[in-house]
Protein backbone atom coordinates (compact mmCIF):
# COMPACT_ATOMS: atom_id res chain seq x y z
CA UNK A 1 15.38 -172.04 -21.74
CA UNK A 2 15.08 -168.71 -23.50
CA UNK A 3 11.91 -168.86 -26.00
CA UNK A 4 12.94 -166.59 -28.75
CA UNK A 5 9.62 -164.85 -30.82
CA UNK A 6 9.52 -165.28 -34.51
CA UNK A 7 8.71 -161.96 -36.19
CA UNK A 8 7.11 -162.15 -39.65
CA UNK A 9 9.16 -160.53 -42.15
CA UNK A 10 7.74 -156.65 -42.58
CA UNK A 11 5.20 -156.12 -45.36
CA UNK A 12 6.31 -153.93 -47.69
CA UNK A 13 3.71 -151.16 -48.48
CA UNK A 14 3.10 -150.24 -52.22
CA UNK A 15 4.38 -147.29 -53.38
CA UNK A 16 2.24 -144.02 -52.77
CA UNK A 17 0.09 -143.98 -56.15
CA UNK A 18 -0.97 -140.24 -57.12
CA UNK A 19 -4.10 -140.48 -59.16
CA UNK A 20 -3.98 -139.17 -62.59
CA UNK A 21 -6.20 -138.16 -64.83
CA UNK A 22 -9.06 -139.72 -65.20
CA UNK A 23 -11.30 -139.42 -68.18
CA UNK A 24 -15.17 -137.36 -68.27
CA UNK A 25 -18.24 -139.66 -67.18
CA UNK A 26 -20.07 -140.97 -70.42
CA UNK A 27 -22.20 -138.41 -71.68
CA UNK A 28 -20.15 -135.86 -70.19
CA UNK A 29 -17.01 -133.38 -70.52
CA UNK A 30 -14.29 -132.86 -67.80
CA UNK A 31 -12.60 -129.24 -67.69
CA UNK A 32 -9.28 -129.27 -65.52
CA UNK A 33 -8.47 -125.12 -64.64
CA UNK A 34 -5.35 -124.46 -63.41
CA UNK A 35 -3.74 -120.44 -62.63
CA UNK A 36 0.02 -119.90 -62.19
CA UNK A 37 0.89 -116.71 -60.48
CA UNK A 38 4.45 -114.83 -60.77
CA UNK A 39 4.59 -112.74 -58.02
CA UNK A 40 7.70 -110.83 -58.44
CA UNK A 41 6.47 -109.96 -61.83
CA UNK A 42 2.70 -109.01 -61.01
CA UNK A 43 1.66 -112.13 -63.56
CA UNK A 44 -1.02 -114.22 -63.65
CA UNK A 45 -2.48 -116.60 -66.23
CA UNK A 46 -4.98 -119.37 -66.40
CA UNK A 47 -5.30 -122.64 -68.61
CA UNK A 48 -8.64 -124.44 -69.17
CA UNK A 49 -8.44 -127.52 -71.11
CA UNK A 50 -11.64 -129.08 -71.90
CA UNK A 51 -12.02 -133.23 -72.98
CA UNK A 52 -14.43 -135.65 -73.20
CA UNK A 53 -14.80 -138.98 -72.04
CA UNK A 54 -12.82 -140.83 -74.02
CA UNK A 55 -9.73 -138.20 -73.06
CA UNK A 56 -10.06 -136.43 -76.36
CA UNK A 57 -10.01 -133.09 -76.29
CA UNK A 58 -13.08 -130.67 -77.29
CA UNK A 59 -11.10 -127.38 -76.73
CA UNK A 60 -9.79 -124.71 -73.96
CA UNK A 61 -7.28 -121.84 -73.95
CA UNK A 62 -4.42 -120.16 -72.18
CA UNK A 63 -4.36 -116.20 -71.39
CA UNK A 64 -2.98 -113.51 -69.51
CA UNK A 65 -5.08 -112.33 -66.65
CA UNK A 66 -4.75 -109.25 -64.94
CA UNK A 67 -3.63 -109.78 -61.13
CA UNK A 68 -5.94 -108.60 -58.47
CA UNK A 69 -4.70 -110.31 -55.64
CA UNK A 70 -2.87 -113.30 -54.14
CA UNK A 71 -2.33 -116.65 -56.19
CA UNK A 72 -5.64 -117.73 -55.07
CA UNK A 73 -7.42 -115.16 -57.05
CA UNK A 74 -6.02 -116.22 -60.07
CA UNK A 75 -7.14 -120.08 -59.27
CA UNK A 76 -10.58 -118.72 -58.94
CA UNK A 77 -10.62 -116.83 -61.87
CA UNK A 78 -9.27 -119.77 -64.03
CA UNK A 79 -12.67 -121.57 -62.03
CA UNK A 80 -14.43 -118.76 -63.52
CA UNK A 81 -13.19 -118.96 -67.02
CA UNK A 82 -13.72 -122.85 -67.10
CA UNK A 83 -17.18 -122.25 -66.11
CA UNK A 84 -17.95 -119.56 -68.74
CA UNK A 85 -16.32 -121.75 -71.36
CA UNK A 86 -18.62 -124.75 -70.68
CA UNK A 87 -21.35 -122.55 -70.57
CA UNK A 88 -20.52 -120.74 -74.05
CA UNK A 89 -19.92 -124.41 -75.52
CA UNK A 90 -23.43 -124.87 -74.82
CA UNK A 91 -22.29 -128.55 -72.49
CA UNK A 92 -25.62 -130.38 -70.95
CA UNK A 93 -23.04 -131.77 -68.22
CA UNK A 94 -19.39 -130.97 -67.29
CA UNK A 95 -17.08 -131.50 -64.44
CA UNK A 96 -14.74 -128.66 -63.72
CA UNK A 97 -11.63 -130.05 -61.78
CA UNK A 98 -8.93 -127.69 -60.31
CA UNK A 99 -5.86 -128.80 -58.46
CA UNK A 100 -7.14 -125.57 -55.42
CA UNK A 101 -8.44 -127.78 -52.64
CA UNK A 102 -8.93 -124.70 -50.41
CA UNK A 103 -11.36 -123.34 -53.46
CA UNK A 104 -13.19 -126.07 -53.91
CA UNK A 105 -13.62 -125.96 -50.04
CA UNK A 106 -15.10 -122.64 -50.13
CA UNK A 107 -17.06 -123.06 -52.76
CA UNK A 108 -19.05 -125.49 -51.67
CA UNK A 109 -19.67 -123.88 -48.46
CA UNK A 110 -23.18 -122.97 -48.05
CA UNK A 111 -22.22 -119.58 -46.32
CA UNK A 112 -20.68 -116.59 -48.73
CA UNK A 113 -16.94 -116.35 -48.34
CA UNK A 114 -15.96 -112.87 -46.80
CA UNK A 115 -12.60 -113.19 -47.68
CA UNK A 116 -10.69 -111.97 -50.80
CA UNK A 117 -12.22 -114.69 -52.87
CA UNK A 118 -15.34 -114.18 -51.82
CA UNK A 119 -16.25 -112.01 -54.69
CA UNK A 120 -15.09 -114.15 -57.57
CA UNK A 121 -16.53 -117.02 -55.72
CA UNK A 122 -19.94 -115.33 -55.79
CA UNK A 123 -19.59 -115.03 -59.66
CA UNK A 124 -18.93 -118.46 -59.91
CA UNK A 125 -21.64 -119.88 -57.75
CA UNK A 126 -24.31 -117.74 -59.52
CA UNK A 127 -22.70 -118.87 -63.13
CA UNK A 128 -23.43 -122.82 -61.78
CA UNK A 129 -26.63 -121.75 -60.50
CA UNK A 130 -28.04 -119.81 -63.38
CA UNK A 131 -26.62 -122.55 -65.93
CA UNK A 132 -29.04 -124.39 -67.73
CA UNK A 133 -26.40 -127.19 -67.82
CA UNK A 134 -24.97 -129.52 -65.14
CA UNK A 135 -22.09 -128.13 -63.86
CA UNK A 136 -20.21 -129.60 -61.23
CA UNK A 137 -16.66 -128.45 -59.09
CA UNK A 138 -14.11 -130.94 -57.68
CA UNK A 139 -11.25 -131.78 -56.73
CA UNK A 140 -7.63 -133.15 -58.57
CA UNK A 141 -4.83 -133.89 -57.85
CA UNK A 142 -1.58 -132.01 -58.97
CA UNK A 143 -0.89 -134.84 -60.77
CA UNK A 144 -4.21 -135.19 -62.61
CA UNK A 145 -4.35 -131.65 -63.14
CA UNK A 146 -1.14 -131.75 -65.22
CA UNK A 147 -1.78 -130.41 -68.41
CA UNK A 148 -4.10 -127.49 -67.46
CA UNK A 149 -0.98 -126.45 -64.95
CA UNK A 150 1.31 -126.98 -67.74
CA UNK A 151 -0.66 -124.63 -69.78
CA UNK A 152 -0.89 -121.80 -67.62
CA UNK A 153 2.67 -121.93 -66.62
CA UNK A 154 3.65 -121.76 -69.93
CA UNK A 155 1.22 -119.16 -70.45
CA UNK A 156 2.85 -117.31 -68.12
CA UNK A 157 6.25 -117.57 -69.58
CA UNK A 158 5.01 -116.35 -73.38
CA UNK A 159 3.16 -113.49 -73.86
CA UNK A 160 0.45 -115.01 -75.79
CA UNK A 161 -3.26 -116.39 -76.08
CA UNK A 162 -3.73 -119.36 -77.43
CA UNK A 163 -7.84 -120.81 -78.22
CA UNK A 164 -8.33 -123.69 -79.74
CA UNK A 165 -10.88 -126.40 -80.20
CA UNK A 166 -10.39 -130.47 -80.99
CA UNK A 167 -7.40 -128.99 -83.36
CA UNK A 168 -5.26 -128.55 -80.95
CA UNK A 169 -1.63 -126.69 -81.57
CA UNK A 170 1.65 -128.94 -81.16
CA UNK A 171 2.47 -127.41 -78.48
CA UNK A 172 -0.85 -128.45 -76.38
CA UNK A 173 -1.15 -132.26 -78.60
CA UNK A 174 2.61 -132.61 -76.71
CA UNK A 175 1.08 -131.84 -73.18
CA UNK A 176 -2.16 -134.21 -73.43
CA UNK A 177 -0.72 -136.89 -75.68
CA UNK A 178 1.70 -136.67 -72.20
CA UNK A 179 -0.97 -136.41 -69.35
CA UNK A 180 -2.96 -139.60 -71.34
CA UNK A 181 -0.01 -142.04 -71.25
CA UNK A 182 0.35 -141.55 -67.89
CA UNK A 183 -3.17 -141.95 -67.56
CA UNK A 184 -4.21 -145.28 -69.30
């Protein structure tokens, strides 16, 4: 008599769920950075997009930036700018998020980077530790980090700067109004 085995049936695994954004702490303000950098055209440009807890946003801005070195070096200086703008908006607590694992990774190394970063990463560190404010750096995902990459991309494609503050132009209302649904 040949005993045949009963399998169960294979479990199907949910599909792979990217986070997205997810809204500031209470109390505080959540800055995603991103950098997009055109290599055959020598471009770089950063977009900082600033919110608050509830998702709505506070302000940021999208700009040119001169390029000094690979795409990494624009990533840290969009860091840098994110950092300066939560400083100048005068935030007790805000959590600066870029999509750069590998700079978030070295900047939260407790020995000084020695490689092209290293510089920009200095600025930063001393900006977070010289800040009377809270300031933290993380981590998100490309998909979280979806507006602030949309902004620098198309910052890249125009030649223009664009600051704003909880009036936001059509253009950026579009790109949040987006990045929330997806969100909630």
């Amino acid at each position: 008599m040949i005993t045949r085995l009963r399998l169960p049936p294979p479990r199907l695994l949910p599909p792979l769920l990217l986070p997205l954004m997810v809204p500031a702490p209470t109390g505080s303000i959540k800055i995603n950075i991103d950098g997009e950098f055109l290599p055959t055209a020598c471009l770089g440009a950063i977009g900082v997009l600033a919110r608050d807890s509830s998702g709505a946003v506070l302000g940021g801005f999208v700009r040119h930036i001169p390029v000094i070195g690979p795409a990494s070096a624009v990533e840290a200086s969009a860091l840098f700018a994110g950092l300066e703008f939560a400083i100048a908006n005068g935030r007790a607590s805000a959590l600066i998020e870029s999509d750069a694992a590998v700079l978030v990774k070295k900047l939260h190394r407790p020995t000084p980077d020695l490689s092209l970063l290293g510089d920009l990463l200095a600025l930063s560190c001393h900006l977070i530790a010289a800040s009377c404010s809270l300031l933290r750096v993380g981590f998100a995902s490309q998909p979280a980090n979806s507006a602030a990459h949309t902004l620098a991309s198309w910052a890249c494609q125009h030649n223009d700067v664009i600051s704003f503050t909880s009036v936001c132009p059509a253009l950026i209302s579009r790109i949040v109004i987006d990045d929330l649904s997806s969100s909630f």
